[in-house]
Each structure stands twice: as C-alpha cells, then as structure tokens.
N, C-alpha and C. Protein backbone atom coordinates (compact mmCIF):
# COMPACT_ATOMS: atom_id res chain seq x y z
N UNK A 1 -30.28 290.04 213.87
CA UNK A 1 -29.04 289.43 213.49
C UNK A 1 -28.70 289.85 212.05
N UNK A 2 -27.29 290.23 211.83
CA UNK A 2 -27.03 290.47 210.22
C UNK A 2 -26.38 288.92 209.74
N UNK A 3 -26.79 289.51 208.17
CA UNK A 3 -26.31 288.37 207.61
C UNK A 3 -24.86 288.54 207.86
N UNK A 4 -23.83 287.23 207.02
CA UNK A 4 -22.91 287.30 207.75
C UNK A 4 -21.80 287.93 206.39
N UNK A 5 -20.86 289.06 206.13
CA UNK A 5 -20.61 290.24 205.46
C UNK A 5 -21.27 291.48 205.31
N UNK A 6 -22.49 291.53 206.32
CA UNK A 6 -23.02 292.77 206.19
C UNK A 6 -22.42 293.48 207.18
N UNK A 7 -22.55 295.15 207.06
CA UNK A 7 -21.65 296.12 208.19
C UNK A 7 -23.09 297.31 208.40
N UNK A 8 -22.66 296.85 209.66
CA UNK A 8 -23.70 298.08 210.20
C UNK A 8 -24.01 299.42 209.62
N UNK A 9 -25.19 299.52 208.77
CA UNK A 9 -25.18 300.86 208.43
C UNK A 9 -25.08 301.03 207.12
N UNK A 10 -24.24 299.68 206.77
CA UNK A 10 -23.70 299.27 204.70
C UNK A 10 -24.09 298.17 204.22
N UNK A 11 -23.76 298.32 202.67
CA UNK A 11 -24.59 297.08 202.13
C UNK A 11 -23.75 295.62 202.60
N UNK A 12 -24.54 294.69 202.14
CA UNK A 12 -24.31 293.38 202.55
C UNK A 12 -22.93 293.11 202.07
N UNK A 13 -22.71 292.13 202.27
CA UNK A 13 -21.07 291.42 201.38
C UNK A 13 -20.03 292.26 200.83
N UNK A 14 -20.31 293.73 201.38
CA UNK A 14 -19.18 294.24 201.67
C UNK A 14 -17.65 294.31 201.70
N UNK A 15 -17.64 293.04 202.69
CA UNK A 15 -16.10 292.94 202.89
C UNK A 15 -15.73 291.85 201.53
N UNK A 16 -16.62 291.38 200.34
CA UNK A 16 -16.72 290.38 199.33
C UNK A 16 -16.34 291.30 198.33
N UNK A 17 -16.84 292.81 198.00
CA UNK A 17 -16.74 293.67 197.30
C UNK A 17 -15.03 294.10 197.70
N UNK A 18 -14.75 294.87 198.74
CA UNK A 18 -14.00 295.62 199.25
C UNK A 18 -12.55 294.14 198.29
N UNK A 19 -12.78 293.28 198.81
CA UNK A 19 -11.34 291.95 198.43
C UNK A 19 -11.47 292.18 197.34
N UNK A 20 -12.56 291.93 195.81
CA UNK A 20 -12.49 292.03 194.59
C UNK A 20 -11.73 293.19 194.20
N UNK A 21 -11.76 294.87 194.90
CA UNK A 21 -11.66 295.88 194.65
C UNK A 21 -10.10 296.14 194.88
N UNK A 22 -9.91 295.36 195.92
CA UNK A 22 -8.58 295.21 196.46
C UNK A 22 -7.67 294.57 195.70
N UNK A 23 -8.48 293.11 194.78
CA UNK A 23 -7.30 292.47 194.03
C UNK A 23 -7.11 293.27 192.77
N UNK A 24 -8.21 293.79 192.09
CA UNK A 24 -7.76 294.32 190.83
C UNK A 24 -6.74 295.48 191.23
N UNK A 25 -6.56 296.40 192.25
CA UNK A 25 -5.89 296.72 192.35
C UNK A 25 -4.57 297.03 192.48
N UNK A 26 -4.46 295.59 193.78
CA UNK A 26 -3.11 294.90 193.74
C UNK A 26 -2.36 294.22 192.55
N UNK A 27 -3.44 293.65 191.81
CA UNK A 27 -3.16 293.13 190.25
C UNK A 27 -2.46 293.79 189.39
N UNK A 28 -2.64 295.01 189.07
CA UNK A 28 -2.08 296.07 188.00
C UNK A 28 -0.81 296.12 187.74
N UNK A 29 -0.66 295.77 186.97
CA UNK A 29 0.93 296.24 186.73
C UNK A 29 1.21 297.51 186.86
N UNK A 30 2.13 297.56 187.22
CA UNK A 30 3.06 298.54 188.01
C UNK A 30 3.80 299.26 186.30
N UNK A 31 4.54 298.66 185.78
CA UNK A 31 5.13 298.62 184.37
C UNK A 31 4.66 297.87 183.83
N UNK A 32 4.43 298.63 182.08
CA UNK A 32 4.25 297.56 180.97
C UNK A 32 5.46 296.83 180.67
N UNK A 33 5.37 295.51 180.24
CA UNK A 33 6.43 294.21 180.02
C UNK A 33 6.40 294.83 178.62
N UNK A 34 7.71 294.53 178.54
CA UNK A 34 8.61 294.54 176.98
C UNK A 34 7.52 294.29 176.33
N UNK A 35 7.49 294.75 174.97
CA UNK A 35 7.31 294.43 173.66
C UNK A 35 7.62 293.07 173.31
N UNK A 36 8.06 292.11 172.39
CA UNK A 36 8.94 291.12 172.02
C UNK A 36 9.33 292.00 170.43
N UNK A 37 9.42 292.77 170.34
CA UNK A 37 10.07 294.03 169.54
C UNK A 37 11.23 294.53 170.12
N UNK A 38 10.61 295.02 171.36
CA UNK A 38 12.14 295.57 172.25
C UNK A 38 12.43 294.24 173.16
N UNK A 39 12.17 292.97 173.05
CA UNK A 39 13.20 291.90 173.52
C UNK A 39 14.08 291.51 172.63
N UNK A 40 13.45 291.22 171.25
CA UNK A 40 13.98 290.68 170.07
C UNK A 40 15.40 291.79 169.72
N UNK A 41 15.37 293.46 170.27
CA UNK A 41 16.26 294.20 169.57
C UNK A 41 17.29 294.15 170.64
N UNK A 42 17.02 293.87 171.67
CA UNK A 42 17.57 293.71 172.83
C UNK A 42 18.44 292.68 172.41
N UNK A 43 18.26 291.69 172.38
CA UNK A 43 19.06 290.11 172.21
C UNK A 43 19.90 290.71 170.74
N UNK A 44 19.38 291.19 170.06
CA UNK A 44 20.02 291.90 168.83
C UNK A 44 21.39 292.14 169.13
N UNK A 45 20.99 293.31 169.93
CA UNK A 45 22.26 294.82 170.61
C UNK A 45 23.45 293.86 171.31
N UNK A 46 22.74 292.77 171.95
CA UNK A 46 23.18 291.76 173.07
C UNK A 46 24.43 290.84 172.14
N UNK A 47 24.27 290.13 171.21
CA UNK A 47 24.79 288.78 170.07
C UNK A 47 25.52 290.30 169.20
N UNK A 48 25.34 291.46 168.78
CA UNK A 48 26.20 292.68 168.11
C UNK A 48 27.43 292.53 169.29
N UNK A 49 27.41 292.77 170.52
CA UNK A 49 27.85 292.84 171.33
C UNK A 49 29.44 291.52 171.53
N UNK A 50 28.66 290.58 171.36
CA UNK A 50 29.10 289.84 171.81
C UNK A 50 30.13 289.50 170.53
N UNK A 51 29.55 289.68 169.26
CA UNK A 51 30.28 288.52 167.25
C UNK A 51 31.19 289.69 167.40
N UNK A 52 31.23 291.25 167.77
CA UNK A 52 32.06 291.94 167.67
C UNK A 52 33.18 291.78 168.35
N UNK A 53 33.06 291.69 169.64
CA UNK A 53 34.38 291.24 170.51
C UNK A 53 34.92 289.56 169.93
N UNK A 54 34.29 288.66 169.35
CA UNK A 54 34.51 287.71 168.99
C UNK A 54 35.60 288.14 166.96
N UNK A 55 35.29 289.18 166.76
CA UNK A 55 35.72 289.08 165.56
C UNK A 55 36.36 290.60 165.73
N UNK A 56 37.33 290.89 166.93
CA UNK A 56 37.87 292.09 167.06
C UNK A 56 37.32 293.44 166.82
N UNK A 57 36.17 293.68 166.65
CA UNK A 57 35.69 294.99 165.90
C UNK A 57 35.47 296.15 167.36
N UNK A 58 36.24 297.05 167.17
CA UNK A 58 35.85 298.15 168.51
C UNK A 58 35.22 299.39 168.13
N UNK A 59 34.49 299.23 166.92
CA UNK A 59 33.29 300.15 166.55
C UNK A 59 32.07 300.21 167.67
N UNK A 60 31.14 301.20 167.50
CA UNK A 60 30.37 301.02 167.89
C UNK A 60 29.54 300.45 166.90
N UNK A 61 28.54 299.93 167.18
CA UNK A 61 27.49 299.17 166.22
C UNK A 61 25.75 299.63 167.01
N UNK A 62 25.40 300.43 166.93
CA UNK A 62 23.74 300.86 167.10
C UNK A 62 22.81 299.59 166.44
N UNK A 63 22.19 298.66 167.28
CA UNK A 63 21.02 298.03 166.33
C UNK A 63 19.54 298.62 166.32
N UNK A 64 19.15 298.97 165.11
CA UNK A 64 17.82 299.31 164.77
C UNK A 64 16.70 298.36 164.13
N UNK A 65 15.50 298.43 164.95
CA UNK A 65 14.32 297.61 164.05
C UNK A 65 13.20 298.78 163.24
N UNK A 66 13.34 298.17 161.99
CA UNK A 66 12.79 299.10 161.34
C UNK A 66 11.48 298.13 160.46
N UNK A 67 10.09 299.08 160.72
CA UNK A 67 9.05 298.32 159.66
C UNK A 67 9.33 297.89 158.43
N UNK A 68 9.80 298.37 157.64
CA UNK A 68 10.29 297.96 156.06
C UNK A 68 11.76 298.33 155.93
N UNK A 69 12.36 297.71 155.11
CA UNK A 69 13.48 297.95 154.91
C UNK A 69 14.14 297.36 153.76
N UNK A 70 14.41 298.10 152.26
CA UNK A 70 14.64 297.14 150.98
C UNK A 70 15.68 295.83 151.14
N UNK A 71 16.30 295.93 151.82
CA UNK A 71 17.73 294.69 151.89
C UNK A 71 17.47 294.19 152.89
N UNK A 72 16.18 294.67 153.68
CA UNK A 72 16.22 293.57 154.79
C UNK A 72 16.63 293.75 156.08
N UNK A 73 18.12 293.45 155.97
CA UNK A 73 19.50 293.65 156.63
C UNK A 73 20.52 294.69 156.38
N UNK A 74 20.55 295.60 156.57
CA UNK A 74 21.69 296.23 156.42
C UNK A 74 22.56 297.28 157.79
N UNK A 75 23.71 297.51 157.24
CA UNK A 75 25.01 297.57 157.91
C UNK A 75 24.80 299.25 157.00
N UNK A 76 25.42 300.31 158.09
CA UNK A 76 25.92 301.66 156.84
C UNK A 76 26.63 302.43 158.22
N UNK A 77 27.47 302.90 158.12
CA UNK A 77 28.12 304.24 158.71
C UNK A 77 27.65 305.01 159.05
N UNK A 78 27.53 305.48 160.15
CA UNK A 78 27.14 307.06 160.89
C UNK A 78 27.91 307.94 160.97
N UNK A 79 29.13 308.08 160.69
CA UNK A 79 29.87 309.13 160.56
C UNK A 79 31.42 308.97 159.48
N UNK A 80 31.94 310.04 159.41
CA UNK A 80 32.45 309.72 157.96
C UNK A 80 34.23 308.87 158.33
N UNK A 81 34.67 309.08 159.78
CA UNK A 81 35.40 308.19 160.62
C UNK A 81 35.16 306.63 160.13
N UNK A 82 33.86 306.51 160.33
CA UNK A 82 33.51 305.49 160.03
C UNK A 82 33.76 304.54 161.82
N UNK A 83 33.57 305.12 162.67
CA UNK A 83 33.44 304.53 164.16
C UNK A 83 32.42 304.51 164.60
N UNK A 84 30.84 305.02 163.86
CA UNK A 84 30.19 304.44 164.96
C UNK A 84 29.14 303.98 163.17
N UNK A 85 28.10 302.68 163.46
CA UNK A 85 27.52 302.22 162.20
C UNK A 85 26.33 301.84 162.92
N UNK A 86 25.10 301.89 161.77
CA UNK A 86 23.71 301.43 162.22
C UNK A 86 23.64 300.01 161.50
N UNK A 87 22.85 299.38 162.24
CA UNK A 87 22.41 298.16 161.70
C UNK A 87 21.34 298.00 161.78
N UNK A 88 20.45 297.95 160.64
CA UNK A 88 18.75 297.88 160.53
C UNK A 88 18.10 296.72 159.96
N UNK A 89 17.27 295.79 161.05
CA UNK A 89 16.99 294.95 160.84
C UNK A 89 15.04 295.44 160.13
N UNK A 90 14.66 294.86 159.55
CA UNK A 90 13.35 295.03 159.19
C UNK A 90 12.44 293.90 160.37
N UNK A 91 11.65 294.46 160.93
CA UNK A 91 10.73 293.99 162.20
C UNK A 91 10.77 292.40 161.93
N UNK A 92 9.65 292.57 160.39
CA UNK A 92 9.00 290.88 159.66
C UNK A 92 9.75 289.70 159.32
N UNK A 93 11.15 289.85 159.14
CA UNK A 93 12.51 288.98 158.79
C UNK A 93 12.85 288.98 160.44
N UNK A 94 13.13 290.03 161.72
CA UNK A 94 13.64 289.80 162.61
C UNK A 94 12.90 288.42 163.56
N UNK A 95 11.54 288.48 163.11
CA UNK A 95 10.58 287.79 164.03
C UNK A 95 10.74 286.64 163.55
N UNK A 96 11.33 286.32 162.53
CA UNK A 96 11.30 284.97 161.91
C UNK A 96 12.67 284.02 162.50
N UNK A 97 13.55 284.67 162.69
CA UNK A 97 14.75 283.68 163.12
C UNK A 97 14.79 283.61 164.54
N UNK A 98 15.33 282.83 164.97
CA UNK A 98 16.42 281.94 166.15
C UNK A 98 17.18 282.43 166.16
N UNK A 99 17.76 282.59 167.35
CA UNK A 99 19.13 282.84 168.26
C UNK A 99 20.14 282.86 167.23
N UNK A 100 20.25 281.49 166.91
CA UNK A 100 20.91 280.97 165.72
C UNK A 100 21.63 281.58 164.16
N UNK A 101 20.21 281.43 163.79
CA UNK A 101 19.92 282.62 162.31
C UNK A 101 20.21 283.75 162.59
N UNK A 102 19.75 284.49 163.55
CA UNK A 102 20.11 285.78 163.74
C UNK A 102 21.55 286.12 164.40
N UNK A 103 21.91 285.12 164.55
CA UNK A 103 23.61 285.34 164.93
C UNK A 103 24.34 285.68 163.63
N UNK A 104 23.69 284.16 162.94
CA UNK A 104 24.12 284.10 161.40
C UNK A 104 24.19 285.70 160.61
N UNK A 105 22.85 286.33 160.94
CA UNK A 105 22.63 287.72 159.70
C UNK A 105 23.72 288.99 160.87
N UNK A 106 23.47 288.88 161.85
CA UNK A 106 24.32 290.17 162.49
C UNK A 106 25.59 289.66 162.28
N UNK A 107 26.13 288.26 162.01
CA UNK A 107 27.86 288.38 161.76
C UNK A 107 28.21 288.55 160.60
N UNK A 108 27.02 288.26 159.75
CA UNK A 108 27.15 289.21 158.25
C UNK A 108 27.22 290.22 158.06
N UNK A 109 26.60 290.82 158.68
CA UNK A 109 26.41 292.97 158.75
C UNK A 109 27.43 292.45 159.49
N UNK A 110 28.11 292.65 160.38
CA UNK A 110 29.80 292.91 160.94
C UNK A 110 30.46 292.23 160.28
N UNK A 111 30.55 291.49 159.11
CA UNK A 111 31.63 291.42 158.62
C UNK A 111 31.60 292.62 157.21
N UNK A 112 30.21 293.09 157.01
CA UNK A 112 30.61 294.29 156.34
C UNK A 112 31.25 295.58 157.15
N UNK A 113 30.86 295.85 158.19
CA UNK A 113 32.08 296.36 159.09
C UNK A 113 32.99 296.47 159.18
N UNK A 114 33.61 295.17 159.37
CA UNK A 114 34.65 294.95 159.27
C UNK A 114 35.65 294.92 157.82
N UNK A 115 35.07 294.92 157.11
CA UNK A 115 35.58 295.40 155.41
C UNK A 115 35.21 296.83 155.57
N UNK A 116 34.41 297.42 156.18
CA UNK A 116 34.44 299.25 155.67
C UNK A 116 35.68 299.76 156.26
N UNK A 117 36.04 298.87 157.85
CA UNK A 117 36.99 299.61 158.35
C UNK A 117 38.58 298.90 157.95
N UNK A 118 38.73 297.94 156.99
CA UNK A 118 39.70 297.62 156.50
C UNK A 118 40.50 297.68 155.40
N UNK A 119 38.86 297.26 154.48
CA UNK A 119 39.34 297.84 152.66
C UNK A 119 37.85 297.95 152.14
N UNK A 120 37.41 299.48 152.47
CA UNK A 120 36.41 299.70 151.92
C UNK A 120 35.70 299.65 150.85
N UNK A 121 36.60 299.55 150.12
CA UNK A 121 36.41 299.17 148.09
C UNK A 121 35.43 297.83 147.93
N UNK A 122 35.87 296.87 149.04
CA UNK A 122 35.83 295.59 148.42
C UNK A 122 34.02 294.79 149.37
N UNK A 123 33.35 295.51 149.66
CA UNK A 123 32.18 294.81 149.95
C UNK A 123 31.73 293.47 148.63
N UNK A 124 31.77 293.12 149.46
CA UNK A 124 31.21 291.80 148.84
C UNK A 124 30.27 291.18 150.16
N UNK A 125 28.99 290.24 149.18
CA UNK A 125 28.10 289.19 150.26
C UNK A 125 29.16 287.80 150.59
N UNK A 126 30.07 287.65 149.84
CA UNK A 126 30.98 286.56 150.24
C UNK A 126 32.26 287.01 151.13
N UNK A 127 32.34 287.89 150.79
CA UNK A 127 33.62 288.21 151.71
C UNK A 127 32.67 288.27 153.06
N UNK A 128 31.62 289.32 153.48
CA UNK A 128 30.89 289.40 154.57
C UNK A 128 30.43 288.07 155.24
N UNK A 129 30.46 287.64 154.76
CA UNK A 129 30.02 285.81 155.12
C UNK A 129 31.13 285.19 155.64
N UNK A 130 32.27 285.23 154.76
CA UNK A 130 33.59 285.04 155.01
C UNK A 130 34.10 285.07 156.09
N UNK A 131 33.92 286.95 156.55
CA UNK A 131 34.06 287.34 157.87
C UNK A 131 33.30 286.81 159.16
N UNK A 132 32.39 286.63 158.81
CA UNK A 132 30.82 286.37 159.78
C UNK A 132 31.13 284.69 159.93
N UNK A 133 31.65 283.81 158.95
CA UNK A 133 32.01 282.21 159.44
C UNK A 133 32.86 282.29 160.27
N UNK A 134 33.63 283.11 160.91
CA UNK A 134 34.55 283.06 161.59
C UNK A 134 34.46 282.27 163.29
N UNK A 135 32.99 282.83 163.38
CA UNK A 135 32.56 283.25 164.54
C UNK A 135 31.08 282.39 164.51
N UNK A 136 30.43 281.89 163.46
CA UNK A 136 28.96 281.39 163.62
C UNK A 136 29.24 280.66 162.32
N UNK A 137 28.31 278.93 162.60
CA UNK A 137 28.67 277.81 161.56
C UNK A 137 28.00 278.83 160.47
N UNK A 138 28.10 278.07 159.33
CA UNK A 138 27.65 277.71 157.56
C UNK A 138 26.42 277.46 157.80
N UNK A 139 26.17 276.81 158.59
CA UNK A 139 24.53 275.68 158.72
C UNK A 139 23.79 276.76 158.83
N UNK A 140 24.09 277.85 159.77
CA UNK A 140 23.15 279.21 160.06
C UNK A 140 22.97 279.77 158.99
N UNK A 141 23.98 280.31 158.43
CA UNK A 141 24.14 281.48 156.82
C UNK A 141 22.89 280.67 156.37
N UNK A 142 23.01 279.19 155.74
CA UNK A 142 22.61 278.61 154.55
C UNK A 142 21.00 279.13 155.25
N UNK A 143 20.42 278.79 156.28
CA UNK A 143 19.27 278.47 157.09
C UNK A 143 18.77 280.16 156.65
N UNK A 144 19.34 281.44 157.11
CA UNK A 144 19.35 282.20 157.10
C UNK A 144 18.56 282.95 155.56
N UNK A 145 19.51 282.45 154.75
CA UNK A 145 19.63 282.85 153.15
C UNK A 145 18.29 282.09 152.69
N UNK A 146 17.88 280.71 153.43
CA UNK A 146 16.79 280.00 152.91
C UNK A 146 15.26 280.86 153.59
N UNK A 147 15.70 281.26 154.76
CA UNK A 147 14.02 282.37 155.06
C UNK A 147 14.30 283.36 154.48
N UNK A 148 15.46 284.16 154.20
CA UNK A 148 15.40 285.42 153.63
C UNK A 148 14.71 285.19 152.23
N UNK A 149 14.97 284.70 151.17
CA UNK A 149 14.66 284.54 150.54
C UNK A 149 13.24 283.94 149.89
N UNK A 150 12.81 283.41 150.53
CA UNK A 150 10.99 282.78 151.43
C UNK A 150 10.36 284.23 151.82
N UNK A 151 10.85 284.66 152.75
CA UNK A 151 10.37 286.15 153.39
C UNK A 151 10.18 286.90 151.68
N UNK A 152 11.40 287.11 150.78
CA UNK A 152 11.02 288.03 149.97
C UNK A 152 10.46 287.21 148.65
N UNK A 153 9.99 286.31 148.62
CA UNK A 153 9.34 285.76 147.25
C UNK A 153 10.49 285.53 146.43
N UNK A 154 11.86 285.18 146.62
CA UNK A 154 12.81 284.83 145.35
C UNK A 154 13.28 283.64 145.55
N UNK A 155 14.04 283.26 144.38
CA UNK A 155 14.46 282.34 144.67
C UNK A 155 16.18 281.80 144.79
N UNK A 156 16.62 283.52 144.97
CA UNK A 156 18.15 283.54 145.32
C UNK A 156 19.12 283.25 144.16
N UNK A 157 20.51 282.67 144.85
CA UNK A 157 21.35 282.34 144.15
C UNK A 157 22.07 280.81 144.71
N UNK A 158 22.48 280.42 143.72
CA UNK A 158 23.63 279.30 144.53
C UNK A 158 23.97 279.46 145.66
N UNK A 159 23.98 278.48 146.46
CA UNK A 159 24.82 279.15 148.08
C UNK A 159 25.46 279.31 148.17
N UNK A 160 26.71 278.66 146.83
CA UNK A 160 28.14 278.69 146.93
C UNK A 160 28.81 279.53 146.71
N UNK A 161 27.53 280.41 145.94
CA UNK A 161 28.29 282.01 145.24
C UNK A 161 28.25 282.82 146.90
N UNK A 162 27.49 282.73 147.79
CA UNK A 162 27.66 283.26 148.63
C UNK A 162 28.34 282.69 149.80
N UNK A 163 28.21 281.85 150.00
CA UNK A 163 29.34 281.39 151.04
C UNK A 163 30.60 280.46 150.80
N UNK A 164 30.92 280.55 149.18
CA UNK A 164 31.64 279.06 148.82
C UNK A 164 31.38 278.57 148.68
N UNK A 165 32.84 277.25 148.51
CA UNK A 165 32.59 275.37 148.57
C UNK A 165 32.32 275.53 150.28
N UNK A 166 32.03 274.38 150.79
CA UNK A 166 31.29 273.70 151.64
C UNK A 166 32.56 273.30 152.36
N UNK A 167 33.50 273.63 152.67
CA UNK A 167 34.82 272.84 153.36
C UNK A 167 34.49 271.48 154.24
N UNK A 168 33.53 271.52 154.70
CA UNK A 168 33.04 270.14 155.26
C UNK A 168 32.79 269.12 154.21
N UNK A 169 31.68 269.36 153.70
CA UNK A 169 31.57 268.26 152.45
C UNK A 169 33.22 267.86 151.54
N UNK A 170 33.84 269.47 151.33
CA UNK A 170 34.95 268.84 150.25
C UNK A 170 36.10 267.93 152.02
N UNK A 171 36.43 268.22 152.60
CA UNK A 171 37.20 267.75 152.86
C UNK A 171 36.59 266.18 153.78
N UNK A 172 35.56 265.96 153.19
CA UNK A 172 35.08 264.68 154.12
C UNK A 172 35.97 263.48 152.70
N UNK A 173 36.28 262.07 153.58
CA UNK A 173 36.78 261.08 152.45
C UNK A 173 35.55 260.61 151.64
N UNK A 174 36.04 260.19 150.62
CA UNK A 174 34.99 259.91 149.60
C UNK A 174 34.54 258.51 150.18
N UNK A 175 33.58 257.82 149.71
CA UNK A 175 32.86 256.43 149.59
C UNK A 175 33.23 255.64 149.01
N UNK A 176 33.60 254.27 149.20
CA UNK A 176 33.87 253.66 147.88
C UNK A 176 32.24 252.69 147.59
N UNK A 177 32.31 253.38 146.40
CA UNK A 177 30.33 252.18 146.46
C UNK A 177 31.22 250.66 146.36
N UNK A 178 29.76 250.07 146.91
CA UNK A 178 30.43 248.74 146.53
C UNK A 178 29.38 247.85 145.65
C-alpha cells in the first residue's frame, strides 16, 4: 500500500509539492504595480489637467518629478511660443501633500502660466496665487506655504505678502465685546 500522495515510481507528497510549485507560480505578478512616484505624478498630470480647464489655460503643461530641485516648484517654458511648459515638482515636497495642497502648489505654477502667456513682465508669487485662488481655497496656499517652508528649514514671509488680506476674515462683522 502507498502512503497517501505518493505516485508510483516518485517521491512521496508529490501532488503537496507540485500545488506549492503551482501557487508561486500562479502568484507572480504578471506586471510591476506603480511606483507611488508614478501614482503621485499621475494625479499631478491628472489636477494640471483639470485647474487648467478650470482657469481657461489651453497650453500644454508636461508634469515632471524631479529628485532635487532649488524652488521646489517650478513652472518654465519649453518653447519660445511659449505653448507648451514644464512643471517640476521635487519628489521630497511632492510626497508630503494631499490632494488638497497639491492642488494648492499646481494652481500656483498655472497661474504663473497664465501670466507668461498674458503679461510676461509681471511674475509675481502674489499675482500667481491670485490666479491659482480662483480655482482652489486660501486654506490650501496658507497649508501649502506652511510645509514648504518646514520642508526647506525657513521661516518664510508674512502670508499676506503672498496671498493678501484674508477677504474672509476682513469681510466677516466685527464682535461687540461685552
């Protein structure tokens, strides 16, 4: 009598081997799964996509993740038209924000965009903000400006120099103490 997985002629537990051999097989991925590098640039390309049609812009806009990058964030032109522009996020700042925040920093880079292709002279971080509130609250920018600045060891500027007065706060009614 054989034991019971042995095969005439072969080793024992056989058909115990053959299933193990079978699952790692079946197991394997077929494709490697995204990065969260190429998800994160993805959702990038995705919210570029989207603040642009939200704030008229029919440029193209390329998003790039780049290991280092001095500003972080930046917006620049690919051709001298000025129709198609890169946007380079630095990897270590990208991994740090939310949906949110990062709506906040890509409607900033398109609102410098949107000043190259209007009145190129006049870049400003407030006007770009300006442009970029259009389309994504204040609460983000401020949130935004508070990791950027964490991320690079400073300790910034007023918020107001960059995004203004606060139109919420000024136009709320005052208190009367009592």
């Amino acid at each position: 009598m054989r034991p019971y997985g042995a095969v005439k002629g072969g080793a024992p537990y056989f058909e115990a081997v053959l299933a193990v051999v079978l699952t790692f097989l079946l197991a394997a991925p077929l494709k490697e799964a995204p990065s969260i590098v190429t998800i994160r640039a993805r959702r990038a390309q995705e919210l570029v996509g989207q603040l642009s049609a939200a704030l008229s812009i029919h440029n193209q806009v390329e998003v790039a993740v780049v290991i280092q990058h001095p500003l972080v964030f930046s917006v620049e032109p690919l051709d001298a038209g000025k129709k198609r522009f890169r946007l380079s996020m630095e990897l270590g700042f990208l991994l740090m924000l939310d949906d949110d925040e990062l709506s906040a920093a890509l409607a900033h880079e398109l609102g410098h965009v949107w000043i190259f292709t209007h009145h190129p002279f006049l870049q400003t971080e407030r006007l770009a903000n300006s442009i970029g509130e259009q389309v994504v609250k204040r609460a983000y920018f401020e949130r935004v400006y508070s990791k950027m600045w964490a991320y690079e060891g400073t300790s910034g500027v007023p918020i107001g120099q960059l995004l203004g007065p606060d139109r919420d706060v000024d136009q709320q009614p005052e208190q009367n103490p009592q």
